[in-house]
C-alpha atoms as a PDB file:
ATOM      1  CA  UNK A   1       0.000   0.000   0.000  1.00  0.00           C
ATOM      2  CA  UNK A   2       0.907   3.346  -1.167  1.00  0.00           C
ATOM      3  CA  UNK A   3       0.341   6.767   1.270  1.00  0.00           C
ATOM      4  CA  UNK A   4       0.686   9.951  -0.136  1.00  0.00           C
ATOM      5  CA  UNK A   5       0.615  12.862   2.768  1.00  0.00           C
ATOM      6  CA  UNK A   6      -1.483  16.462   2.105  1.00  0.00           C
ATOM      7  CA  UNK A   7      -0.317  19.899   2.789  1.00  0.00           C
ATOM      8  CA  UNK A   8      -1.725  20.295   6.374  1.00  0.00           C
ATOM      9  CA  UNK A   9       0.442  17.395   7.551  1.00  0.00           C
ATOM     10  CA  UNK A  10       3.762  17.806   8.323  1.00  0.00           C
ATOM     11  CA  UNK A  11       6.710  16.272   5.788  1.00  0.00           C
ATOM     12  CA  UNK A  12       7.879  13.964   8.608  1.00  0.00           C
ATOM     13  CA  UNK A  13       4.960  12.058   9.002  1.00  0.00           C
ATOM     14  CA  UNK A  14       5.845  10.800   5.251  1.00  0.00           C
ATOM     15  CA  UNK A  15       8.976  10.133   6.588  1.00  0.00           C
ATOM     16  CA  UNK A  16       7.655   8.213   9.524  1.00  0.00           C
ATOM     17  CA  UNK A  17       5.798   5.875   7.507  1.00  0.00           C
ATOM     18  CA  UNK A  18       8.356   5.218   5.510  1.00  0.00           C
ATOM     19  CA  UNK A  19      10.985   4.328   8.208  1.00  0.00           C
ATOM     20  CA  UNK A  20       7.811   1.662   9.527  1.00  0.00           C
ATOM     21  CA  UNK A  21       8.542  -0.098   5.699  1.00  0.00           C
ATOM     22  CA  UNK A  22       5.526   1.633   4.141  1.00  0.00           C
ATOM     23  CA  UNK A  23       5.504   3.556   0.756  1.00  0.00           C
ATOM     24  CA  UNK A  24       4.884   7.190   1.674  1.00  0.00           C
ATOM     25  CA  UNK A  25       5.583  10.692   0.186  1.00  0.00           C
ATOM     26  CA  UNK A  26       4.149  13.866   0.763  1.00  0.00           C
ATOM     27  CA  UNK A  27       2.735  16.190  -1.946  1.00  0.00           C
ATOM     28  CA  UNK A  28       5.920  18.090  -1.845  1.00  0.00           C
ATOM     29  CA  UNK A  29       7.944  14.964  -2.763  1.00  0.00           C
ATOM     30  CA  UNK A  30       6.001  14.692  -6.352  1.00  0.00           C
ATOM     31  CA  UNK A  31       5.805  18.264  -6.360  1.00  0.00           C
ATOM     32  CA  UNK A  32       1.763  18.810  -6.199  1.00  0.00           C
ATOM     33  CA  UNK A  33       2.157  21.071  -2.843  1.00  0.00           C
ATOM     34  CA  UNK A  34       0.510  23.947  -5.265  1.00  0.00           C
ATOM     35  CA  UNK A  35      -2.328  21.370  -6.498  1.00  0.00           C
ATOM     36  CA  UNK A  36      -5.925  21.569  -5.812  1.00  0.00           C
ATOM     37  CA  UNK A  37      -7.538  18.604  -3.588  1.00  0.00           C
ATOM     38  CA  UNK A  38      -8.945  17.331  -6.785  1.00  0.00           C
ATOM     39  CA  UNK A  39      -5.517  17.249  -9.018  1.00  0.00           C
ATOM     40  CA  UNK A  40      -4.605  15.597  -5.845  1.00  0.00           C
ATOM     41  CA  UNK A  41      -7.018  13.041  -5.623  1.00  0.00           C
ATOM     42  CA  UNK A  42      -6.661  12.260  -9.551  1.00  0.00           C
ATOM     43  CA  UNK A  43      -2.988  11.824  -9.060  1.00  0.00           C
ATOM     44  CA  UNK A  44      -3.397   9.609  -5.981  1.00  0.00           C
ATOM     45  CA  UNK A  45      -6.296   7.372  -7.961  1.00  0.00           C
ATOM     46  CA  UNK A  46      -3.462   6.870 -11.187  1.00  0.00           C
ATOM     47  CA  UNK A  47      -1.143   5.971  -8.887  1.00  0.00           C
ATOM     48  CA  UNK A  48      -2.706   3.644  -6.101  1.00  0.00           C
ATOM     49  CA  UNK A  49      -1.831   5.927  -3.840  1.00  0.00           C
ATOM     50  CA  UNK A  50      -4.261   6.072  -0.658  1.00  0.00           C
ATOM     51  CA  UNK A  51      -4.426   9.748   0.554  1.00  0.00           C
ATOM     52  CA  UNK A  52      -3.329  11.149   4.125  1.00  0.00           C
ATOM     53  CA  UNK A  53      -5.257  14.725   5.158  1.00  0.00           C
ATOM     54  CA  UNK A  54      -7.070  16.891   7.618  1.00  0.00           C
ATOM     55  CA  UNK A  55      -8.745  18.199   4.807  1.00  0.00           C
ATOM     56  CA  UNK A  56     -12.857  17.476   5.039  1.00  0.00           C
ATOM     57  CA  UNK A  57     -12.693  18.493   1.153  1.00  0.00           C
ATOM     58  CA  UNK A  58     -11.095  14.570   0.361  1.00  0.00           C
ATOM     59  CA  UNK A  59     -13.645  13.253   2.932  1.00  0.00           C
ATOM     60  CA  UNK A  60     -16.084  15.027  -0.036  1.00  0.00           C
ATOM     61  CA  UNK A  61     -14.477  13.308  -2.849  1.00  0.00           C
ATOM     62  CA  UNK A  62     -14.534   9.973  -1.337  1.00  0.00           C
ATOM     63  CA  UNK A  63     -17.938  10.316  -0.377  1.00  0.00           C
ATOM     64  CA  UNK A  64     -18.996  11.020  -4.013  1.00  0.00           C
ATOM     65  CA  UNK A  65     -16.997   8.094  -5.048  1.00  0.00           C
ATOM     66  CA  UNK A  66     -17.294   5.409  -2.384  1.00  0.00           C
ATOM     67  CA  UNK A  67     -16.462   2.400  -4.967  1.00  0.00           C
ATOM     68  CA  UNK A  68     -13.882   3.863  -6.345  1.00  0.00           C
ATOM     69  CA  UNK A  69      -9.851   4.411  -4.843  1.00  0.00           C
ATOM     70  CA  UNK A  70      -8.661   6.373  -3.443  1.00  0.00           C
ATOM     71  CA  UNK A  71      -8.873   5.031   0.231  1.00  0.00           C
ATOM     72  CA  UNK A  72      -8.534   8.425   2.619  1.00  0.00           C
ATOM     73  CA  UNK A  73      -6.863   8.117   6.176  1.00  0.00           C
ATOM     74  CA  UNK A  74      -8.494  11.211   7.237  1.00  0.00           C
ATOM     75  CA  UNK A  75      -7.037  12.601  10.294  1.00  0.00           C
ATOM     76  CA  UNK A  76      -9.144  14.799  12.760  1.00  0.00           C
ATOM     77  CA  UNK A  77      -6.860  15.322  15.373  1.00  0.00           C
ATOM     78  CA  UNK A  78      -6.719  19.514  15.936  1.00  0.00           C
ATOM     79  CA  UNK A  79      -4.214  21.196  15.545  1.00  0.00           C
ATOM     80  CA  UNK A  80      -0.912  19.211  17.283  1.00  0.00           C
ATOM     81  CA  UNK A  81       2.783  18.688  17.507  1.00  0.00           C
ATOM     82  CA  UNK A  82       4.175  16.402  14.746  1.00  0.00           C
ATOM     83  CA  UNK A  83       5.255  14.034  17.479  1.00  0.00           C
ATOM     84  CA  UNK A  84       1.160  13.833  19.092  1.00  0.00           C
ATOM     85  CA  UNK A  85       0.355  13.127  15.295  1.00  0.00           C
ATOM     86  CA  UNK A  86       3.181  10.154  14.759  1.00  0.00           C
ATOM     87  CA  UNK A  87       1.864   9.090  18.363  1.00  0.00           C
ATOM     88  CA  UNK A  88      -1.492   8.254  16.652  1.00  0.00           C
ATOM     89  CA  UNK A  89       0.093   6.794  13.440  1.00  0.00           C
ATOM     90  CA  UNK A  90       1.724   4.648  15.999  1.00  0.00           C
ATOM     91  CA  UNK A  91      -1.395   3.548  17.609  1.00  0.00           C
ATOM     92  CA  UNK A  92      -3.109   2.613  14.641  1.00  0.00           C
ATOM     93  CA  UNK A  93      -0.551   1.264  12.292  1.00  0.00           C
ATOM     94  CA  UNK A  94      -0.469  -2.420  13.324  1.00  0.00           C
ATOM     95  CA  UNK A  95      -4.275  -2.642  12.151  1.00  0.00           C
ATOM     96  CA  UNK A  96      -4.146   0.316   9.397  1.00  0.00           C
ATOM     97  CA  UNK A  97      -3.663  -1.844   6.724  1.00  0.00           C
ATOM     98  CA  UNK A  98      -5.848  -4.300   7.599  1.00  0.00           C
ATOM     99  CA  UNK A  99      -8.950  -1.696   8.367  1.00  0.00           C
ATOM    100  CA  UNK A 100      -7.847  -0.542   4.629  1.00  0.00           C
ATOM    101  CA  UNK A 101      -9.280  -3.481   3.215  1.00  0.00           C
ATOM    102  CA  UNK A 102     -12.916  -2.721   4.193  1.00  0.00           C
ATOM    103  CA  UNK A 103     -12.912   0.432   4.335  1.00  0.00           C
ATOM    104  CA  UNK A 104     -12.482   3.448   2.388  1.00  0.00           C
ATOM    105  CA  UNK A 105     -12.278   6.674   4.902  1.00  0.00           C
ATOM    106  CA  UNK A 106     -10.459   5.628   7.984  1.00  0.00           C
ATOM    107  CA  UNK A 107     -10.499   8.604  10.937  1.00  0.00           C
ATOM    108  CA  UNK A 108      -7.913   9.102  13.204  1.00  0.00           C
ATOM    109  CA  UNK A 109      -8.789  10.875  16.187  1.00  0.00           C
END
């Protein structure tokens, strides 16, 4: 599985994920940190890439296309220090992939 991290969250949680053996980047790393949520989204769909945000706007777009990939990890912890935020990546990782395969929006509170 393929994570590609959004604006809002910081470059290191990319970095995180990939250290845990994961495929990540962040939208800086493929150079769509100027891109709208939906140039996003399309590049993340051609690529199998399964998209990491605070941003309700992907929650949206995955709503309109529930059969469809993208998967969105969509995080809804306020605002935080990157190490609170890698705490809850923590947490959740050992399952994350698993919960991936049923569902399409996964929250992290």
């Amino acid at each position: 599985m393929k994570f590609i991290v959004d604006n809002q969250l910081p470059i290191g949680l990319s970095r995180f994920l990939a250290s845990e053996g994961l495929e990540a980047c962040h939208v800086m790393d493929v150079e769509l940190d100027e891109a709208s949520d939906r140039e996003i989204w399309e590049y993340a769909k051609m690529h199998g890439y399964t998209i990491i945000s605070k941003d309700e706007d992907f929650f949206q777009l995955a709503n309109l296309s529930p059969d469809s990939t993208p998967a969105l990890i969509w995080v809804r912890i306020g605002n935080c220090r990157k190490v609170t935020l890698i705490s809850a990546f923590k947490k959740i990782l050992p399952n994350l992939l698993e919960i991936l395969q049923t569902q399409q929006i996964v929250e992290i509170r």
